[in-house]
PDB file of N, CA and C in Angstrom:
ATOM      1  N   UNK A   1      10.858 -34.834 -95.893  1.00  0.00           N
ATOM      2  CA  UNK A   1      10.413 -33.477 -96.141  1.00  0.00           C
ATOM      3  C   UNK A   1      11.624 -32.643 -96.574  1.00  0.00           C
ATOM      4  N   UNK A   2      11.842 -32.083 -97.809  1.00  0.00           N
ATOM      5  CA  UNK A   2      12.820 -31.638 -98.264  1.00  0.00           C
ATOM      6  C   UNK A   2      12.444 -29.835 -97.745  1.00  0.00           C
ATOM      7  N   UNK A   3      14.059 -29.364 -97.777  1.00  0.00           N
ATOM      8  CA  UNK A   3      14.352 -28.208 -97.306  1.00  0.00           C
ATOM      9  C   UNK A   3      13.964 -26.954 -97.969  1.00  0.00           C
ATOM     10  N   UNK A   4      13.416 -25.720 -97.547  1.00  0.00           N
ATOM     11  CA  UNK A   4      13.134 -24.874 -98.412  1.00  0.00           C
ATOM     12  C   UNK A   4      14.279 -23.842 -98.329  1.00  0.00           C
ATOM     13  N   UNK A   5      14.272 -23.068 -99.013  1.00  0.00           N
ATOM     14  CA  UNK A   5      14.858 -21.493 -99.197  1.00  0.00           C
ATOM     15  C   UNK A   5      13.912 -20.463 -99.110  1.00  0.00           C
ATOM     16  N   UNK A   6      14.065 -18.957 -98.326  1.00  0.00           N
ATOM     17  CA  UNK A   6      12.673 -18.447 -97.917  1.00  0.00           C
ATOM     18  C   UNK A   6      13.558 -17.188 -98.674  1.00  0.00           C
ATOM     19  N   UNK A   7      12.851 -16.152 -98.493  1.00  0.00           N
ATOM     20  CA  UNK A   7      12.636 -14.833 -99.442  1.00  0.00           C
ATOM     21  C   UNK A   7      14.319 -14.280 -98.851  1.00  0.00           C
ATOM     22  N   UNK A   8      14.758 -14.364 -97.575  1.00  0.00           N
ATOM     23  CA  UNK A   8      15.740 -14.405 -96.696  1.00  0.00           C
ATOM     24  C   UNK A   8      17.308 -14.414 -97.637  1.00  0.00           C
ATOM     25  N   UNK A   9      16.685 -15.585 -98.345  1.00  0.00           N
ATOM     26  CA  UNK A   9      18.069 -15.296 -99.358  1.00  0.00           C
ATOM     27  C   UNK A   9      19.056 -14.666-100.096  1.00  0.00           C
ATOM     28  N   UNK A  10      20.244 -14.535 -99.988  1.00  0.00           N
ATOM     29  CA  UNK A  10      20.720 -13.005-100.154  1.00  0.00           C
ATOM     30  C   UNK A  10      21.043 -14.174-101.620  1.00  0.00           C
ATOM     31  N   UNK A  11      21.608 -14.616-102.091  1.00  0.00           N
ATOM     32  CA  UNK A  11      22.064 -15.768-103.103  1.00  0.00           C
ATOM     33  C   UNK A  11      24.098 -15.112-103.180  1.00  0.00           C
ATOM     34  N   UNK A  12      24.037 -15.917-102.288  1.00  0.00           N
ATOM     35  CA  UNK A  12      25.800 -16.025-101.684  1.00  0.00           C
ATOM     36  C   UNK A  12      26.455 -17.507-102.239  1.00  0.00           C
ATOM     37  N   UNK A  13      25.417 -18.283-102.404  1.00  0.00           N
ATOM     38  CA  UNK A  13      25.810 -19.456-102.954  1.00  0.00           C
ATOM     39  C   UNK A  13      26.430 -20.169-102.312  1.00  0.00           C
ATOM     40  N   UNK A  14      26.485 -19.952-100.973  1.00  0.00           N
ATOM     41  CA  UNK A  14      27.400 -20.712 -99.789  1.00  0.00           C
ATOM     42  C   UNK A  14      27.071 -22.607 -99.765  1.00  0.00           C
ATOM     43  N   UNK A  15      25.449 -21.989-100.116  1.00  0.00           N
ATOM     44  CA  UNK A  15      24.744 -23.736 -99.909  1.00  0.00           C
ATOM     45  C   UNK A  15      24.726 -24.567-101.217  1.00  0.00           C
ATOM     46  N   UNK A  16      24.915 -24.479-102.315  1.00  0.00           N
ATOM     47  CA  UNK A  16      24.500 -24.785-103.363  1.00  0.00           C
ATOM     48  C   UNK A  16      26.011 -26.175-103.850  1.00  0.00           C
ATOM     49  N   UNK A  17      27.689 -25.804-103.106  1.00  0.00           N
ATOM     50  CA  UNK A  17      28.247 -26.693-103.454  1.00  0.00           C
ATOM     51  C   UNK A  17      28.433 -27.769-101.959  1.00  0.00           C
ATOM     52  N   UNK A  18      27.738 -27.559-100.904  1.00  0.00           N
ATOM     53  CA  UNK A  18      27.587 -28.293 -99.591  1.00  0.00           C
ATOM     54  C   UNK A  18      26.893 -29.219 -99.700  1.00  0.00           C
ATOM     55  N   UNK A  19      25.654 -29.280-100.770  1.00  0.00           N
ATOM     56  CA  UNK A  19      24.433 -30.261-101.050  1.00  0.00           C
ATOM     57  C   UNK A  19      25.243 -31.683-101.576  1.00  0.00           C
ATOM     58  N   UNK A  20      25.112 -32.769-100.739  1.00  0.00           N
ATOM     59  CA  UNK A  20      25.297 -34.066-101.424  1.00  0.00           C
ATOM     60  C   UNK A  20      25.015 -34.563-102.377  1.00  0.00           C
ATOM     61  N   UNK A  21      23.959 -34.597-103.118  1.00  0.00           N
ATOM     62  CA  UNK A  21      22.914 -34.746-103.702  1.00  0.00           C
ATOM     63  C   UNK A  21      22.629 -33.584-105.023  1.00  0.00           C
ATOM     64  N   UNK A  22      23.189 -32.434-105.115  1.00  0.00           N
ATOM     65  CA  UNK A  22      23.077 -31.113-105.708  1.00  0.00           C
ATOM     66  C   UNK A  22      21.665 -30.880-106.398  1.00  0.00           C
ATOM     67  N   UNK A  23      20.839 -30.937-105.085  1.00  0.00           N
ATOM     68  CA  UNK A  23      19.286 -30.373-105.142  1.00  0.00           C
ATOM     69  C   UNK A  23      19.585 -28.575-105.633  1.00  0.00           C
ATOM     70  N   UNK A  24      20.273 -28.124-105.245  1.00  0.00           N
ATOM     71  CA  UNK A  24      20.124 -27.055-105.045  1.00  0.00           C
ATOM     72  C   UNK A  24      21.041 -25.937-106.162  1.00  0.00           C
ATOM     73  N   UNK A  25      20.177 -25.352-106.948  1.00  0.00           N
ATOM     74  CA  UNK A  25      20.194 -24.330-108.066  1.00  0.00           C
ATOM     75  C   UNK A  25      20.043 -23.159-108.015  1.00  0.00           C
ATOM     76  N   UNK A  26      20.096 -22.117-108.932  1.00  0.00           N
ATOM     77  CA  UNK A  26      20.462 -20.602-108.843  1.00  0.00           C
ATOM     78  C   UNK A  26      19.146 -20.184-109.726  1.00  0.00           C
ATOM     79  N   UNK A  27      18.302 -19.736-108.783  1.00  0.00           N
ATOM     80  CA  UNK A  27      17.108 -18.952-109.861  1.00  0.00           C
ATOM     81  C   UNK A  27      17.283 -17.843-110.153  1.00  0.00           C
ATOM     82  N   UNK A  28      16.412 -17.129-110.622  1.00  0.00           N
ATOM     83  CA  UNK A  28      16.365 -16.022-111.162  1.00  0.00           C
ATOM     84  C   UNK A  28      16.951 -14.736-109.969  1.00  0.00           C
ATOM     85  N   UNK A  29      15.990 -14.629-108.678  1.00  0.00           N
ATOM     86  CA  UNK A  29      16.146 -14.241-107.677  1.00  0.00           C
ATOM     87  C   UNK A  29      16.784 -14.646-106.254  1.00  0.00           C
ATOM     88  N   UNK A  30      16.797 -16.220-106.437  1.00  0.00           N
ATOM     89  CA  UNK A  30      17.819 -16.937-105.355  1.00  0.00           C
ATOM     90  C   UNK A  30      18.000 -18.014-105.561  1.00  0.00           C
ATOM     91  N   UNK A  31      18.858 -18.720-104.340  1.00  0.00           N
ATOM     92  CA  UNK A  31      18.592 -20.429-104.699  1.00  0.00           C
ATOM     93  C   UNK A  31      17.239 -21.129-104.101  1.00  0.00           C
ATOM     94  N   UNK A  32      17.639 -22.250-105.360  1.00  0.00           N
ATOM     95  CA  UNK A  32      15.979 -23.343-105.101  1.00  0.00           C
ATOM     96  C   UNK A  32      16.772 -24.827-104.733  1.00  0.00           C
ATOM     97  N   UNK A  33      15.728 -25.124-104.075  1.00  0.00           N
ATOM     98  CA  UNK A  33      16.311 -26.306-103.448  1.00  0.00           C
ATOM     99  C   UNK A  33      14.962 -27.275-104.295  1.00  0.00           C
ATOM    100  N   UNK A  34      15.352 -28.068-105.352  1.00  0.00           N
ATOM    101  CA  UNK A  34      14.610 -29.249-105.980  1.00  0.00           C
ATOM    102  C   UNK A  34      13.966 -30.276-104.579  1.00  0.00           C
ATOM    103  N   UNK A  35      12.954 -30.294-104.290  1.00  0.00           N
ATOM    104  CA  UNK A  35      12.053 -31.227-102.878  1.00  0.00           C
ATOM    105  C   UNK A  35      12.340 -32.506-103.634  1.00  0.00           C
ATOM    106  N   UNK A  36      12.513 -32.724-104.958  1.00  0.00           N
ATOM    107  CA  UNK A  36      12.246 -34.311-105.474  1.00  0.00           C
ATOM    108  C   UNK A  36      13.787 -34.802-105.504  1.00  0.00           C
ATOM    109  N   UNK A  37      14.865 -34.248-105.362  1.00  0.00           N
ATOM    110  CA  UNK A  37      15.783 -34.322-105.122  1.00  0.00           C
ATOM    111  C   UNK A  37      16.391 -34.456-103.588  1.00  0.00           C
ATOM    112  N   UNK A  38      16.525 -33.302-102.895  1.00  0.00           N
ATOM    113  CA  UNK A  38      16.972 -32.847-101.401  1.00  0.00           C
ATOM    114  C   UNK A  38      16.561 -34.037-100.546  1.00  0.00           C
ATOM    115  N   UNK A  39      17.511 -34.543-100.049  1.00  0.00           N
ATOM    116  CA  UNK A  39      17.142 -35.937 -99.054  1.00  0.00           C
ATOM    117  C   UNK A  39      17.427 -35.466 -97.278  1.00  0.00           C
ATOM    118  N   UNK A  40      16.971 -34.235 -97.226  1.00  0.00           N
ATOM    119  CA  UNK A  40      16.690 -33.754 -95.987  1.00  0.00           C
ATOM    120  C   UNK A  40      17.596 -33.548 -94.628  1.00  0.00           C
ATOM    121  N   UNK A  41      18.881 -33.258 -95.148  1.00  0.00           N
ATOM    122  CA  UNK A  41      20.119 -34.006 -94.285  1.00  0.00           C
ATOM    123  C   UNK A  41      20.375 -32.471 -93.516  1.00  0.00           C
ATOM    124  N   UNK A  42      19.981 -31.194 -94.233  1.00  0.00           N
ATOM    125  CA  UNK A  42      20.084 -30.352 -93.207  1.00  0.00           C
ATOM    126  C   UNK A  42      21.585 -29.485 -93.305  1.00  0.00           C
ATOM    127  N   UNK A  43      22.489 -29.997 -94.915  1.00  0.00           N
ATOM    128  CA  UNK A  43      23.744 -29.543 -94.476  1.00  0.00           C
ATOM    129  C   UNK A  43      23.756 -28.040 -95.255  1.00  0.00           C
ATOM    130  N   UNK A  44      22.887 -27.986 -95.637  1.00  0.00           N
ATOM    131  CA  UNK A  44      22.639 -26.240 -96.461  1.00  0.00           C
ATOM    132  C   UNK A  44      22.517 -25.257 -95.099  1.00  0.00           C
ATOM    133  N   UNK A  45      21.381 -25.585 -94.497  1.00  0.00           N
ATOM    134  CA  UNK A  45      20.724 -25.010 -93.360  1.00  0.00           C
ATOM    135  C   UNK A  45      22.058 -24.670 -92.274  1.00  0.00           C
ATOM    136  N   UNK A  46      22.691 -25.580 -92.052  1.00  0.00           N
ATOM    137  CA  UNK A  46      24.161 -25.124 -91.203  1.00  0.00           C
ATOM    138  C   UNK A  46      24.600 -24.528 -92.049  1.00  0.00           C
ATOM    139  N   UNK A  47      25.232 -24.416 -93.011  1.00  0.00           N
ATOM    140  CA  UNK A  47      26.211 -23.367 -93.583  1.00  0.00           C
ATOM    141  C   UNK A  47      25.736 -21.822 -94.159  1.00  0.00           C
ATOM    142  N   UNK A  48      24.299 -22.010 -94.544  1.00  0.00           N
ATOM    143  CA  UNK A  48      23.501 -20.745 -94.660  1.00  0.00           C
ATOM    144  C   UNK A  48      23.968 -19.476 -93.577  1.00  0.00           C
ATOM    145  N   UNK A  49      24.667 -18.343 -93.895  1.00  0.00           N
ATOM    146  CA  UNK A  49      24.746 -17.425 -93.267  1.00  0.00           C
ATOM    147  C   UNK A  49      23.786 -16.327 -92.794  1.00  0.00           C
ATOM    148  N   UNK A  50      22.822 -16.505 -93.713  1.00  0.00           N
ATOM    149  CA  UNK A  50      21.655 -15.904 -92.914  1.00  0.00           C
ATOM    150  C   UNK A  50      20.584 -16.804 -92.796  1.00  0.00           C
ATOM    151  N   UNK A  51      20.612 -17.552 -92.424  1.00  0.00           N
ATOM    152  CA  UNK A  51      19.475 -18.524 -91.775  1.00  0.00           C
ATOM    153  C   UNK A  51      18.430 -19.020 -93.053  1.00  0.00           C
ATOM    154  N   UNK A  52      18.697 -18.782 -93.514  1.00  0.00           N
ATOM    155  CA  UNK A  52      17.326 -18.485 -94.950  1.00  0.00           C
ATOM    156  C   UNK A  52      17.065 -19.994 -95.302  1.00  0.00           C
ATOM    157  N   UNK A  53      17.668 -20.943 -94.700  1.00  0.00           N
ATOM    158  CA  UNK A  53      17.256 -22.257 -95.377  1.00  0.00           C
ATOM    159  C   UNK A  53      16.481 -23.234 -93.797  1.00  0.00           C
ATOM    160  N   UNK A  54      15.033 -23.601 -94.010  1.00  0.00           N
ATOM    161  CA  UNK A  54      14.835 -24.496 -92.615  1.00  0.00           C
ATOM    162  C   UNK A  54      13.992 -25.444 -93.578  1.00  0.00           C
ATOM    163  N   UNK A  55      13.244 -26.605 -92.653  1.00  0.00           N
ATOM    164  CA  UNK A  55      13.000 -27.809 -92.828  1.00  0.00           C
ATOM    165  C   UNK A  55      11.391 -26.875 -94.223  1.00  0.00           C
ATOM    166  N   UNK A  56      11.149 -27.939 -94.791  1.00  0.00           N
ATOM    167  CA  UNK A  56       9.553 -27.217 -95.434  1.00  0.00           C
ATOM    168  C   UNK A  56       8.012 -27.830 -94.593  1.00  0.00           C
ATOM    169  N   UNK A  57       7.483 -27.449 -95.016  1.00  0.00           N
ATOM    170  CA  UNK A  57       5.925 -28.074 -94.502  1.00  0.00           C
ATOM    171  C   UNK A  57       5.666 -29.113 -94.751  1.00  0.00           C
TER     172      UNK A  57
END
């Protein structure tokens, strides 16, 4: 189950060079975390300063 990014996002970009894998991109309004990519390891979610990244549905 890959990780989401919620509205929470200030886009600080803290998580985007932590990703193993570099699921994770700069949208328009924040970062997106690619689900077909992200292999669920959780290391965005620790370094996220405002919490804005948890597991998805």
């Amino acid at each position: 189950m890959a990780y989401v990014i919620s509205d929470a996002c200030v886009s600080c970009g803290s998580c985007a060079p932590e990703c193993p894998v570099e699921a994770i991109s700069q949208g328009d309004t924040q970062y997106n975390i690619d689900p077909n990519i992200c292999i669920d390891c959780g290391t965005c979610a620790a370094i996220c300063p405002v919490e804005a990244i948890s597991p998805g549905n």
